[in-house]
Protein backbone atom coordinates (compact mmCIF):
# COMPACT_ATOMS: atom_id res chain seq x y z
CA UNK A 1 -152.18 159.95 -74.03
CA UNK A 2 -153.23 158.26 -77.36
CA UNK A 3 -156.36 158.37 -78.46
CA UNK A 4 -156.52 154.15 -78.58
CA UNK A 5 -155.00 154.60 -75.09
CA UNK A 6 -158.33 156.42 -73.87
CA UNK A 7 -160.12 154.03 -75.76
CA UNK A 8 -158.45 150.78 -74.22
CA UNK A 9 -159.06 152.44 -70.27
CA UNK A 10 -162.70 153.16 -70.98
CA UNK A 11 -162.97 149.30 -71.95
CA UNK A 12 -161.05 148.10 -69.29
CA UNK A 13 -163.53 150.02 -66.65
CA UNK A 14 -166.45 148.00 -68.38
CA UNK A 15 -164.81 144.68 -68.54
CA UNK A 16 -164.20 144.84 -64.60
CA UNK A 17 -167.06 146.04 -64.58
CA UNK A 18 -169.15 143.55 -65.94
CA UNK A 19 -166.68 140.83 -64.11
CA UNK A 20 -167.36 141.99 -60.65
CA UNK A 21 -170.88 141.40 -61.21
CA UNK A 22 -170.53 138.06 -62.01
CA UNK A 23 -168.76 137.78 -58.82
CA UNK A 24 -171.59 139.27 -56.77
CA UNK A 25 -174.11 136.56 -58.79
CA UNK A 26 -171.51 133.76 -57.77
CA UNK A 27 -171.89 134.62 -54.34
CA UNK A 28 -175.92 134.56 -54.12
CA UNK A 29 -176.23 131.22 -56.33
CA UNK A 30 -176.92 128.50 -54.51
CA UNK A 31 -178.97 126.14 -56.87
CA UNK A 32 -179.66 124.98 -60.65
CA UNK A 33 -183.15 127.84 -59.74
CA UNK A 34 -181.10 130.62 -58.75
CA UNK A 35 -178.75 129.52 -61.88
CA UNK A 36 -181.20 129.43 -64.69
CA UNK A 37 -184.28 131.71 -63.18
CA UNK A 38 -182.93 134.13 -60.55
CA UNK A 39 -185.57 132.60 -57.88
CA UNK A 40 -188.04 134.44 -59.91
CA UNK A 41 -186.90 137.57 -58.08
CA UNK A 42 -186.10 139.64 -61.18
CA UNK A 43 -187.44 143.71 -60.37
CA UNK A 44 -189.47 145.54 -63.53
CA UNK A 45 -186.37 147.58 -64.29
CA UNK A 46 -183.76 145.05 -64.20
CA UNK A 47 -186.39 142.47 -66.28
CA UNK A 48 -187.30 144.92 -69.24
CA UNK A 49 -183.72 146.31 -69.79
CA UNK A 50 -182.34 142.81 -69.46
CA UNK A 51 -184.81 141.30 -72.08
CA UNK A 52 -184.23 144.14 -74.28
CA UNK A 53 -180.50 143.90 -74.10
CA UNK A 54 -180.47 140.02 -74.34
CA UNK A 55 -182.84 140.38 -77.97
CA UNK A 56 -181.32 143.41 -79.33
CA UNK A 57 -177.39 142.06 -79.91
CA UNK A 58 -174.98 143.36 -81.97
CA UNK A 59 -176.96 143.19 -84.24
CA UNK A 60 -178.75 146.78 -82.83
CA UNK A 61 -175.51 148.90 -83.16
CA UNK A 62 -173.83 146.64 -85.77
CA UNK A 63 -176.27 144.47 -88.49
CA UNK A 64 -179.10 146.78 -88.52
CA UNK A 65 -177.19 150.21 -89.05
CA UNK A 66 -175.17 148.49 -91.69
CA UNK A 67 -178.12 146.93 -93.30
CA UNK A 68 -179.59 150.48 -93.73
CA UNK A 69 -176.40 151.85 -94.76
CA UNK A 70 -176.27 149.92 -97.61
CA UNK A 71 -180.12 148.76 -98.68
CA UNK A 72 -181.66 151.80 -97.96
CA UNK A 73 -185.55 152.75 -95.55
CA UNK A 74 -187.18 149.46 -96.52
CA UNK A 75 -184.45 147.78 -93.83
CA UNK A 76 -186.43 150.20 -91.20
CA UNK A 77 -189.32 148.03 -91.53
CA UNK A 78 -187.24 145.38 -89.25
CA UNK A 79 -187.42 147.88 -86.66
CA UNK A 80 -191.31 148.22 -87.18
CA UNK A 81 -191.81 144.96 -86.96
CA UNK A 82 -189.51 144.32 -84.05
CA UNK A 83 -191.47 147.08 -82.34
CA UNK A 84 -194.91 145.73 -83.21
CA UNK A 85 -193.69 142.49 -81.84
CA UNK A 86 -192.23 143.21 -79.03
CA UNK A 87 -195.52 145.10 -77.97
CA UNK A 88 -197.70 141.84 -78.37
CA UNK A 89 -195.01 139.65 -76.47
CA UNK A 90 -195.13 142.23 -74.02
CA UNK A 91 -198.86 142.59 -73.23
CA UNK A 92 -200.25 139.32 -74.06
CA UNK A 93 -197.20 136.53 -73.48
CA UNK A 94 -195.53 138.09 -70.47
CA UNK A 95 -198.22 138.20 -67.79
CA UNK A 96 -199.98 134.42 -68.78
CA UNK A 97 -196.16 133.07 -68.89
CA UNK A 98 -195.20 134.55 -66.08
CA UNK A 99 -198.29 132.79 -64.15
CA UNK A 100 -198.99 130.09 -66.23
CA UNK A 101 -195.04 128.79 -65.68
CA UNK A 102 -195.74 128.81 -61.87
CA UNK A 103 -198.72 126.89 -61.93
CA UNK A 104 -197.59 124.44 -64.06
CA UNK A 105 -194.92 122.36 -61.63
CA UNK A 106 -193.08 125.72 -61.59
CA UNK A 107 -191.35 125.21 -64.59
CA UNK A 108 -188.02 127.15 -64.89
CA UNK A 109 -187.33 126.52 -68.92
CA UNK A 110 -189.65 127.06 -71.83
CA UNK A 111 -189.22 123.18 -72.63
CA UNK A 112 -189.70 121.77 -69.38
CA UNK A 113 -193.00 124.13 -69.26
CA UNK A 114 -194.61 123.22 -72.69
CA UNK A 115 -194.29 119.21 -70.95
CA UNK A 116 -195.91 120.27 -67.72
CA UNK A 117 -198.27 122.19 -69.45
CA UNK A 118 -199.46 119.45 -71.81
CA UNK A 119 -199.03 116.61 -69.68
CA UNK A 120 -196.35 115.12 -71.83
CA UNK A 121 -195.52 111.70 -70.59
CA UNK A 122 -193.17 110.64 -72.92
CA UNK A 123 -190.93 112.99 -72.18
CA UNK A 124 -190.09 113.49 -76.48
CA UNK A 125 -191.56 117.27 -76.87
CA UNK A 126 -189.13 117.78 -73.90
CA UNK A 127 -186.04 116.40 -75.81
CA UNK A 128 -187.06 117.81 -79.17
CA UNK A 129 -187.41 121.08 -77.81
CA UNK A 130 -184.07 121.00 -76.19
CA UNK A 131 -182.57 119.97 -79.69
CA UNK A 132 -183.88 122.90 -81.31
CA UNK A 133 -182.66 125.64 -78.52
CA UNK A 134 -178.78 123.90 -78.87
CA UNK A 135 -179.05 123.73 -82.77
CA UNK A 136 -179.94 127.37 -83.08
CA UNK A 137 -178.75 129.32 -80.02
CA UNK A 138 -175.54 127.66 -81.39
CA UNK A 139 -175.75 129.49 -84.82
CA UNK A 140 -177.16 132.41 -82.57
CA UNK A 141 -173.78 133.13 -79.92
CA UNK A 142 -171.71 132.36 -83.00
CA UNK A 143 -173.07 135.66 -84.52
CA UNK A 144 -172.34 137.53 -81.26
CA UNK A 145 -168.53 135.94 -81.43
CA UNK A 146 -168.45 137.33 -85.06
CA UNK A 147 -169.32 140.36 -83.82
CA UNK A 148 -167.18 140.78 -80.84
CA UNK A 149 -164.27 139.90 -83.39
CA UNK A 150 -165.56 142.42 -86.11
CA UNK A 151 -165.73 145.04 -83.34
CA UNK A 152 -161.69 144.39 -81.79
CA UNK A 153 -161.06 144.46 -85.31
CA UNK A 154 -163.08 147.65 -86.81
CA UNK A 155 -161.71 149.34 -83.02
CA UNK A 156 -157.96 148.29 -82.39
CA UNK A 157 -157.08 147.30 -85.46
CA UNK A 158 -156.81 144.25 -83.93
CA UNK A 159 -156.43 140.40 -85.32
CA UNK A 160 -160.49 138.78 -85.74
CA UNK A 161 -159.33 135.78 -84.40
CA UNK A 162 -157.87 137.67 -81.19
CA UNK A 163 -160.96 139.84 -80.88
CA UNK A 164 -163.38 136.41 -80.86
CA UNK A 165 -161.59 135.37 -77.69
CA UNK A 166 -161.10 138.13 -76.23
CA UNK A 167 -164.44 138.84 -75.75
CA UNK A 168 -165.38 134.87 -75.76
CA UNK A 169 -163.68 134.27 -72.56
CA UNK A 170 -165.06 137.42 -70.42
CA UNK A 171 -168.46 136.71 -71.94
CA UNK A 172 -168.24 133.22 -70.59
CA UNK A 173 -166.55 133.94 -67.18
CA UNK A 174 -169.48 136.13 -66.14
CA UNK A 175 -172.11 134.15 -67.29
CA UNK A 176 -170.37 130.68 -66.22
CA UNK A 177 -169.38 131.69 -62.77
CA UNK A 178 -173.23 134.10 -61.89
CA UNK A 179 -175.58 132.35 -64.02
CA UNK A 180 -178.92 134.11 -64.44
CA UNK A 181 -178.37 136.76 -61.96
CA UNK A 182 -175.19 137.75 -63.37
CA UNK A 183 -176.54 138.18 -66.97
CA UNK A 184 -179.46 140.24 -65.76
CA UNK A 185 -177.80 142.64 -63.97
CA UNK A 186 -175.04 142.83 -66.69
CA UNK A 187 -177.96 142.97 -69.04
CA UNK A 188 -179.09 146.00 -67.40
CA UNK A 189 -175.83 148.18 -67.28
CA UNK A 190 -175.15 146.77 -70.88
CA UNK A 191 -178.48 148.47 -71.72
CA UNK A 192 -178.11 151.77 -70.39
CA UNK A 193 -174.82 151.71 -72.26
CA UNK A 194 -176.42 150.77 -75.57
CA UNK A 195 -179.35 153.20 -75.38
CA UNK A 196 -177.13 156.23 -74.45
CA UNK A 197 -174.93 155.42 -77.20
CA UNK A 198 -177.51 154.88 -79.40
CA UNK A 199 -178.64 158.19 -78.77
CA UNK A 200 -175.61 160.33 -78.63
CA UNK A 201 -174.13 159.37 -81.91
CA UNK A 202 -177.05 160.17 -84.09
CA UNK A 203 -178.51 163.52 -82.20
CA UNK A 204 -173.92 164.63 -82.38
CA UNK A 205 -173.88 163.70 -86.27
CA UNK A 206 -176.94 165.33 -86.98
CA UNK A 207 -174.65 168.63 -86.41
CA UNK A 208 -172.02 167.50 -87.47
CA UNK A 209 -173.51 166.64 -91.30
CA UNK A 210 -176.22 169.53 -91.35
CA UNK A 211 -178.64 166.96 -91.89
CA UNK A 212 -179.08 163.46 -93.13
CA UNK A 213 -179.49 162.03 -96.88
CA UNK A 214 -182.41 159.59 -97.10
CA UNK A 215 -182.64 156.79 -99.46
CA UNK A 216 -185.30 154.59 -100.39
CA UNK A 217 -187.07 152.19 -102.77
CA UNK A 218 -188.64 148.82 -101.33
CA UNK A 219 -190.23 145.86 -103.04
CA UNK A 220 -193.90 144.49 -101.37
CA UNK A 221 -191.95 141.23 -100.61
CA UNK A 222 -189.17 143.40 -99.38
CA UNK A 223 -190.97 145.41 -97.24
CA UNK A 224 -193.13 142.28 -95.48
CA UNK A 225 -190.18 140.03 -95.15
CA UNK A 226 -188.70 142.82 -92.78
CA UNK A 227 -191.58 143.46 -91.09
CA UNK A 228 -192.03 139.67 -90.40
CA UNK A 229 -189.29 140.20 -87.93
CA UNK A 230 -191.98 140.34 -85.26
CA UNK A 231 -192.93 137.03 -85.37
CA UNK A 232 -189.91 136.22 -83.88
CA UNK A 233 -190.71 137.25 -80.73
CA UNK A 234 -193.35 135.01 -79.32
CA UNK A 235 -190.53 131.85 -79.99
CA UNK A 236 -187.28 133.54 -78.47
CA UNK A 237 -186.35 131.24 -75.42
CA UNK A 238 -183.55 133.58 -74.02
CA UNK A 239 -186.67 136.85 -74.04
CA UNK A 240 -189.47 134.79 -72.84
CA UNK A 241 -188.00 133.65 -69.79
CA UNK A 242 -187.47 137.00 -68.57
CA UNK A 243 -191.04 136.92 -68.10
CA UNK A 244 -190.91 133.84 -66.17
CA UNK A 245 -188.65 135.64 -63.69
CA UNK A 246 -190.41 138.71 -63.10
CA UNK A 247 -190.96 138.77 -59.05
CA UNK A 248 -195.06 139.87 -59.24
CA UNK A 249 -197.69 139.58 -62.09
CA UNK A 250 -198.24 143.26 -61.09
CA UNK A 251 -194.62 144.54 -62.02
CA UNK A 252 -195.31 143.08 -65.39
CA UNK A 253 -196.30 146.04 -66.60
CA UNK A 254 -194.09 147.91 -65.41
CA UNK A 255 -191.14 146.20 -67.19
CA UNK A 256 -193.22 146.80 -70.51
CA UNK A 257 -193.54 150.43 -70.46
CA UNK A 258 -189.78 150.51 -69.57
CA UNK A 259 -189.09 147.85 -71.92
CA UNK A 260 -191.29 149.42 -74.65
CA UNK A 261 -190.05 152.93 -74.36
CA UNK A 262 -186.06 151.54 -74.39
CA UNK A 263 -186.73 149.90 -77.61
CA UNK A 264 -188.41 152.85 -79.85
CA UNK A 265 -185.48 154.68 -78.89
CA UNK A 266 -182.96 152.51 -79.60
CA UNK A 267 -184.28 151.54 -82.87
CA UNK A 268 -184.67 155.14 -83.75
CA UNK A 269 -181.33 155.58 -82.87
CA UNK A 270 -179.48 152.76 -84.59
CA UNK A 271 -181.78 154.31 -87.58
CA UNK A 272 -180.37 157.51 -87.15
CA UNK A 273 -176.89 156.51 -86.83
CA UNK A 274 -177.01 154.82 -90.42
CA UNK A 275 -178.84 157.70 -91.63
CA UNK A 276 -176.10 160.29 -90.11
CA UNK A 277 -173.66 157.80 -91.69
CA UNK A 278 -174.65 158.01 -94.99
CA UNK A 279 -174.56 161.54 -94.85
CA UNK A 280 -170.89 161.95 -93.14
CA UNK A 281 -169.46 159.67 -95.85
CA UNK A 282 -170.84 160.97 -98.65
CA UNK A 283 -169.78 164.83 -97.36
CA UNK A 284 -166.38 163.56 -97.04
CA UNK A 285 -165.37 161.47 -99.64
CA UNK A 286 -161.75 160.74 -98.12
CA UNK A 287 -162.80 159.02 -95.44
CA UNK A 288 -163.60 155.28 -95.95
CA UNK A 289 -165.97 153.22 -94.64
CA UNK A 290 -164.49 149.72 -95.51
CA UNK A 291 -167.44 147.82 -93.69
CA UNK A 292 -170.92 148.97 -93.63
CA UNK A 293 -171.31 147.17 -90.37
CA UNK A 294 -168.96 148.87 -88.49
CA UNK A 295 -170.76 152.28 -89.04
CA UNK A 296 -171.80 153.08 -85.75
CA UNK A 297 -168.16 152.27 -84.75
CA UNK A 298 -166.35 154.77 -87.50
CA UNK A 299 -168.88 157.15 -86.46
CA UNK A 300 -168.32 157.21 -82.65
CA UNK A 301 -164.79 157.69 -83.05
CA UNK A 302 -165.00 160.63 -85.58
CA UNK A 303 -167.58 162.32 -83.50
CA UNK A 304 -166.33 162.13 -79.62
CA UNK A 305 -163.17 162.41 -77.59
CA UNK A 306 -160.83 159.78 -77.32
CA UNK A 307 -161.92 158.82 -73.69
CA UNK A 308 -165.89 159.06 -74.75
CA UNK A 309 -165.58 156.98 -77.71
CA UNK A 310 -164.30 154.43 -75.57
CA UNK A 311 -167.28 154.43 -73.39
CA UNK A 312 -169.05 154.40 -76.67
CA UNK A 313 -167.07 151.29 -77.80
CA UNK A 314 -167.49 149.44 -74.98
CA UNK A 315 -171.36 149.68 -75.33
CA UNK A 316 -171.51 147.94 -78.51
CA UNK A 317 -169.02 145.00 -76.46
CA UNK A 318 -172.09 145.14 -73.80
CA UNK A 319 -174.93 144.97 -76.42
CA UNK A 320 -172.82 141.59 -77.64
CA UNK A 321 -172.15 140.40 -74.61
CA UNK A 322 -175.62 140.78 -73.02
CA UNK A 323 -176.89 138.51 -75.70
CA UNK A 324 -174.66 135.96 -76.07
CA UNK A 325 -174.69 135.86 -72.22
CA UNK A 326 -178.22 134.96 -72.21
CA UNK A 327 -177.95 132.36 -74.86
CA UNK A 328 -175.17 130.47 -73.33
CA UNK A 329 -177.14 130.48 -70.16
CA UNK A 330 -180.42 129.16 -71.91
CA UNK A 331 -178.50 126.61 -73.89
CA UNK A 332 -177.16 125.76 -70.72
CA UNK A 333 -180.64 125.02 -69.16
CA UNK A 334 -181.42 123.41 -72.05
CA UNK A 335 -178.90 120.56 -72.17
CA UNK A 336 -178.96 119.75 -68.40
CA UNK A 337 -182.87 120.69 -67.29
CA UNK A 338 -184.21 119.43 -70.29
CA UNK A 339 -181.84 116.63 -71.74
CA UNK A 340 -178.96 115.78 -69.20
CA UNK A 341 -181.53 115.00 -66.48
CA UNK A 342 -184.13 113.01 -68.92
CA UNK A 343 -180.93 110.69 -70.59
CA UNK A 344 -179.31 109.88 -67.54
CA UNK A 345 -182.36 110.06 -64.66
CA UNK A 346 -180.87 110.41 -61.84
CA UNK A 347 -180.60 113.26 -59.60
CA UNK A 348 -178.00 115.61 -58.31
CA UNK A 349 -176.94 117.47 -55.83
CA UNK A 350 -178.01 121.70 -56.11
CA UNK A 351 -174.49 122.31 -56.36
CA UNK A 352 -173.80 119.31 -58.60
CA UNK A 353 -176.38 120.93 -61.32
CA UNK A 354 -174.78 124.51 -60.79
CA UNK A 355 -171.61 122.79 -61.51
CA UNK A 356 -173.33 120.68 -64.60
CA UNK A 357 -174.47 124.03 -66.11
CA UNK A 358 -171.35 126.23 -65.81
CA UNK A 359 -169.61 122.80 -67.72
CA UNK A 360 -172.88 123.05 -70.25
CA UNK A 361 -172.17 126.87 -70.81
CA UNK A 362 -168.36 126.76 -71.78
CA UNK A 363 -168.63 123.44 -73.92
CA UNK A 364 -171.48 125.16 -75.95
CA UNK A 365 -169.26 128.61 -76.39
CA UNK A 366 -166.27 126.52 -77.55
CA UNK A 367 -168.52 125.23 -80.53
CA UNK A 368 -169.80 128.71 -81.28
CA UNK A 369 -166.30 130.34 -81.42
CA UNK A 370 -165.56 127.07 -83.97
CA UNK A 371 -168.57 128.03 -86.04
CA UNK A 372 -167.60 131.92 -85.99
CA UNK A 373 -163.31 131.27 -86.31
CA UNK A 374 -164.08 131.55 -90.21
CA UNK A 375 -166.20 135.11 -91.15
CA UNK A 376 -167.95 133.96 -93.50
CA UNK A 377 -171.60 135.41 -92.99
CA UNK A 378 -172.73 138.79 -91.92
CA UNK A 379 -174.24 139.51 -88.31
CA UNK A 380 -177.18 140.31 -89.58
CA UNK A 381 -177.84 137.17 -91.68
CA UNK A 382 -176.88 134.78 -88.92
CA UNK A 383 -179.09 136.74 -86.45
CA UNK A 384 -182.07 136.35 -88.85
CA UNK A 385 -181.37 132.72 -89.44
CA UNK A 386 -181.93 131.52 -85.60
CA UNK A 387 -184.51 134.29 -85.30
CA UNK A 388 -186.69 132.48 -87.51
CA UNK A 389 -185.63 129.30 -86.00
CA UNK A 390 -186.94 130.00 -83.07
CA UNK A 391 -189.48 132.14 -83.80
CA UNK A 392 -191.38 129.43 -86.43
CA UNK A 393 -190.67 126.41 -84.17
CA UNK A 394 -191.85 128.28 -80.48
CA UNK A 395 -193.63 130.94 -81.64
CA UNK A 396 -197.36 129.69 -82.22
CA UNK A 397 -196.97 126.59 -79.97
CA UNK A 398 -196.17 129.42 -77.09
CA UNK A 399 -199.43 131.51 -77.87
CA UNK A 400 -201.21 128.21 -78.38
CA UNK A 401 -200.40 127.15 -74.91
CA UNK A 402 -201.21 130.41 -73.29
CA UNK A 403 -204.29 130.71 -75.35
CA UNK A 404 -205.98 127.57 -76.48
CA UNK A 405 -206.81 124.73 -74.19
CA UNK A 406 -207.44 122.28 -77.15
CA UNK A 407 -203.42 122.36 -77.83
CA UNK A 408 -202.16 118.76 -77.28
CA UNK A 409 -198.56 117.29 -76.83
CA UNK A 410 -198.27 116.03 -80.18
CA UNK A 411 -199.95 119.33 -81.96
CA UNK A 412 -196.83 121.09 -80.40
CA UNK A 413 -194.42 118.28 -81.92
CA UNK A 414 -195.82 118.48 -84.87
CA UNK A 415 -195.96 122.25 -84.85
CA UNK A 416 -192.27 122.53 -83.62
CA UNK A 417 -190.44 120.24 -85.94
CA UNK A 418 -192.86 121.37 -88.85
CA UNK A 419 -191.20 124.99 -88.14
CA UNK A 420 -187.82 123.95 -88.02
CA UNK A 421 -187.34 121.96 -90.84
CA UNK A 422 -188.97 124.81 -92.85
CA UNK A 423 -186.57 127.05 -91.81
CA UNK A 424 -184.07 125.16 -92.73
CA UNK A 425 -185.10 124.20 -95.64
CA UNK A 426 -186.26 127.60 -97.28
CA UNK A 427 -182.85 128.77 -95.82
CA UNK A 428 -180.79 126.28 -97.68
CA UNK A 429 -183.34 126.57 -101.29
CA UNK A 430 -182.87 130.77 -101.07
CA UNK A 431 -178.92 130.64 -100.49
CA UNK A 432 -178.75 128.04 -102.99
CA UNK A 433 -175.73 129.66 -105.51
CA UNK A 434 -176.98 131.73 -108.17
CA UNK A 435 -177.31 129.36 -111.39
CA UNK A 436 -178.49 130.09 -115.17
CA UNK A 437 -181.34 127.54 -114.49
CA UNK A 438 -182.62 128.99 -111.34
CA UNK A 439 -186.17 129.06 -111.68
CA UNK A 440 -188.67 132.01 -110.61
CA UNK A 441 -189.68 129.89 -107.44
CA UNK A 442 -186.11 129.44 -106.67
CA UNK A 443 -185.77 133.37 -106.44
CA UNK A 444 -189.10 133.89 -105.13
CA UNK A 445 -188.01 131.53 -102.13
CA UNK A 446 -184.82 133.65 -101.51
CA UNK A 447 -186.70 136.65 -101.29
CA UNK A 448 -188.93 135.72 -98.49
CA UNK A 449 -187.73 135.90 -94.77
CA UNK A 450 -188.24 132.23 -93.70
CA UNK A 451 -189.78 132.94 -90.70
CA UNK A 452 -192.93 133.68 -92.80
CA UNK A 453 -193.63 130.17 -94.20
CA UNK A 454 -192.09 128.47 -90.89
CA UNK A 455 -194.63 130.40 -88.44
CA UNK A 456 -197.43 129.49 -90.85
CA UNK A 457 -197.30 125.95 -91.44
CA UNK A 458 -195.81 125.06 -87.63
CA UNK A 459 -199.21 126.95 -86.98
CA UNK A 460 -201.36 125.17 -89.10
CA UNK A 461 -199.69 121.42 -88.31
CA UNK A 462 -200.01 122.34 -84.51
CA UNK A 463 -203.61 123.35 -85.08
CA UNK A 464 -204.74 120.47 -87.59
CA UNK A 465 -202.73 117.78 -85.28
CA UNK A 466 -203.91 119.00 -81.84
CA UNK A 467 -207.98 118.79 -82.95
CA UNK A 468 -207.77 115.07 -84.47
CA UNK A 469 -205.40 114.20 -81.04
CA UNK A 470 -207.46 116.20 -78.36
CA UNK A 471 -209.09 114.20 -75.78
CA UNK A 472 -209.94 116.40 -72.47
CA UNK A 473 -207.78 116.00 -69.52
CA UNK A 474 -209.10 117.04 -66.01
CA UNK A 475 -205.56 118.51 -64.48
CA UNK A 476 -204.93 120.56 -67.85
CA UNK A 477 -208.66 122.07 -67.95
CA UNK A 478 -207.56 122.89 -63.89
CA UNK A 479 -204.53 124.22 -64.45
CA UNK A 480 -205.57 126.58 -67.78
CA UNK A 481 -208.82 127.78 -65.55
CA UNK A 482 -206.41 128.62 -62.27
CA UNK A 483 -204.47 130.91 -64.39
CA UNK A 484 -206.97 132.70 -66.08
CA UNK A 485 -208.73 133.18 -63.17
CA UNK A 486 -205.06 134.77 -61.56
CA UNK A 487 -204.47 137.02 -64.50
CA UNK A 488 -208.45 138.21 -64.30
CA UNK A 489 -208.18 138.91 -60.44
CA UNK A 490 -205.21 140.83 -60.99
CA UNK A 491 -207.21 143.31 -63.18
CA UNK A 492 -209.38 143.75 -60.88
């Protein structure tokens, strides 16, 4: 046999894979619960390696080994800050979400909790909320279609545009037909496959080259705009709610040592696979790497048999799939939890939701595959841009919530379109084309990860907005002490 004919039946056993779980979900979903949350049933295993696959994409075997490839150590700080992050989400979010979700009306999305949580009447933080998840989970699966074209491409030699649907469609039959379920057990095989991989290729290069060639040299801005990364995390709808569906407070930390100890190593080794990359290509000149994302891809297929590589291959399709999976499914929630069921108010049958969210999840891939048809941005970049999306508009109102009793409804408004728009804005200013009259600012702006400015001032307008609007409210002040008082007695 070929080698692309051991490649092609090692992908084939993971696509079947990957749809027979989806049947399996199909068969234990029985309402719009068991469709967005899993009946809060999710195990510590299944939890931590399905929010680990869901947040590290593509982008993991893809964006980030290309980004080293080509600018060097100072893109390592991304992983640093990712780790750091991660850590914090881990150990102070996960446990207070996980209870705080419950006792609030058992809320199932992260907008349909920040209402119960502050009493929101009006229903708008709901809506606004909702907004923000479609606008950039949309920008968010079309970087996961980009890369599931990039990778039929890099792999098969195969046409992008083919590629995008190929992996479109199974991506959206599994998650469309098994809802949450289906994308957290997925998620979990997906991310044995990815940390495997993401071992195998660096520790097998490392022989292969004799060694690895560092590189460095890293500006102060540089180096802090990477590490800002970790802000991120607090504001990621499609990570959070894993915590929401962990089965027991107790098995919380569980899934964080398993979680925790999954990440350093597959950071390390998407580090070490651009590092072993560098090395290969520059010991053997003749070989060409005509995209620096597809490193990890050249390099599996130099360093393993035919049938291996495959396997290898088909990891980086789960570590796409896993996340756009999970962003489909929250976008999903998000237009019929927290939008569909507010315009129209009136209720459904279980069934008729289930149905209402499977419609949500394909109309909301056909839009990303739209936005991805053309290739004109990297991974990386459109990763980073709905990172600090979400990250700036949920990220302090989240740790607010958990935190501060003082936060009000319109403090997390404020905060949360404050954050946006910033993004936004400081996106379009620092990707503005390079003019002769572009003034220090104007490069100053591009240099700084817009998450940094976004998390700041949606901090300080949720802050400065929620003391002039605060008036005390008995069922809050209940509601706050219950799950302190839950998360103490479980330490004890």
């Amino acid at each position: 046999m070929t080698d692309t004919t051991y490649q092609i039946i090692a992908l084939l056993v993971y696509l079947a894979a990957m749809l027979f779980i989806g049947w399996y979900a199909y068969k234990k979903t029985a309402d719009l619960s068991d469709y967005m949350l899993g009946g809060r049933g999710l195990g510590p295993s299944v939890a931590a390696l399905s929010a680990g696959a869901s947040d590290m994409s593509g982008w993991l075997l893809l964006g980030l080994p290309g980004a080293i490839y080509v600018g060097g150590l100072v893109e390592v700080w991304i992983a640093i800050g990712l780790t750091i992050g991660a850590f914090l989400n881990w150990f102070f979010v996960a446990p207070r979400l996980r209870i705080y979700s419950f006792v609030t009306s058992d809320s199932i999305t992260i907008p349909s909790f920040l209402e119960n949580r502050l009493k929101d009447r009006s229903r708008l933080l709901r809506i606004v909320a909702g907004i923000i998840i479609l606008i950039f989970f949309t920008f968010y699966v079309s970087s996961g279609m980009v890369a599931s074209g990039l990778f039929f491409q890099s792999s098969f030699g195969m046409d992008y545009h083919l590629g995008l649907i190929i992996g479109s469609v199974v991506v959206v039959a599994y998650t469309l037909f098994g809802g949450f379920l289906a994308v957290s057990y997925t998620d979990f095989v997906q991310g044995i496959m990815m940390f495997l991989s993401l071992i195998a290729v660096p520790v097998v290069g490392i022989f292969v080259t004799g060694g690895v060639s560092l590189v460095s040299g890293a500006s102060t801005i540089g180096v802090i705009s990477a590490a800002a990364w970790g802000l991120g995390y607090f504001g990621q709808p499609h990570i959070i709610v894993r915590f929401m569906a962990i089965k027991t407070l107790g098995e919380v930390r569980t899934a964080r040592r398993i979680g925790m100890g999954w990440m350093i190593l597959s950071l390390i080794g998407a580090t070490g696979t651009a590092l072993v990359g560098i090395a290969y290509f520059q010991q053997n000149p003749e070989s060409t790497l005509v995209d620096p994302e597809a490193v990890f891809l050249d390099m599996s297929q130099v360093l393993f048999h035919p049938l291996v590589a495959g396997f290898v291959l088909a990891a980086v399709l789960a570590a796409i799939m896993s996340t756009i999976s999970s962003q489909l499914l929250v976008s999903s929630s998000a237009l019929i939890e927290d939008l569909y069921k507010i315009a129209f108010k009136k209720e459904s049958s279980a069934k008729g939701y289930v149905t209402l969210g499977r419609i949500a999840v394909a109309a909301i891939a056909v839009i990303a595959a739209a936005l991805a048809w053309e290739q004109n941005n990297t991974i990386l970049g459109l990763v980073a841009y709905a990172w600090a999306g979400f990250g700036a508009a949920f990220g302090p109102i989240i740790l607010l919530s958990l935190f501060w009793r003082k936060l009000t409804s319109k403090g997390a408004l404020a905060g949360m379109i404050v954050g946006a728009i910033t993004v936004i804005i400081w996106d379009l200013v620092g990707t503005a084309p390079d003019e002769a009259g572009a003034t220090d600012l104007t490069n100053f702006i591009g240099s700084v990860y817009e998450i940094i400015p976004g998390f700041i001032l949606s901090w300080l307008a949720t802050w400065i907005v929620s003391l002039v609007t605060y008036k005390p409210n008995a069922e809050i002040d209940a509601e706050f002490d219950e799950t302190v008082r839950l998360i103490q007695e479980d330490k004890k």
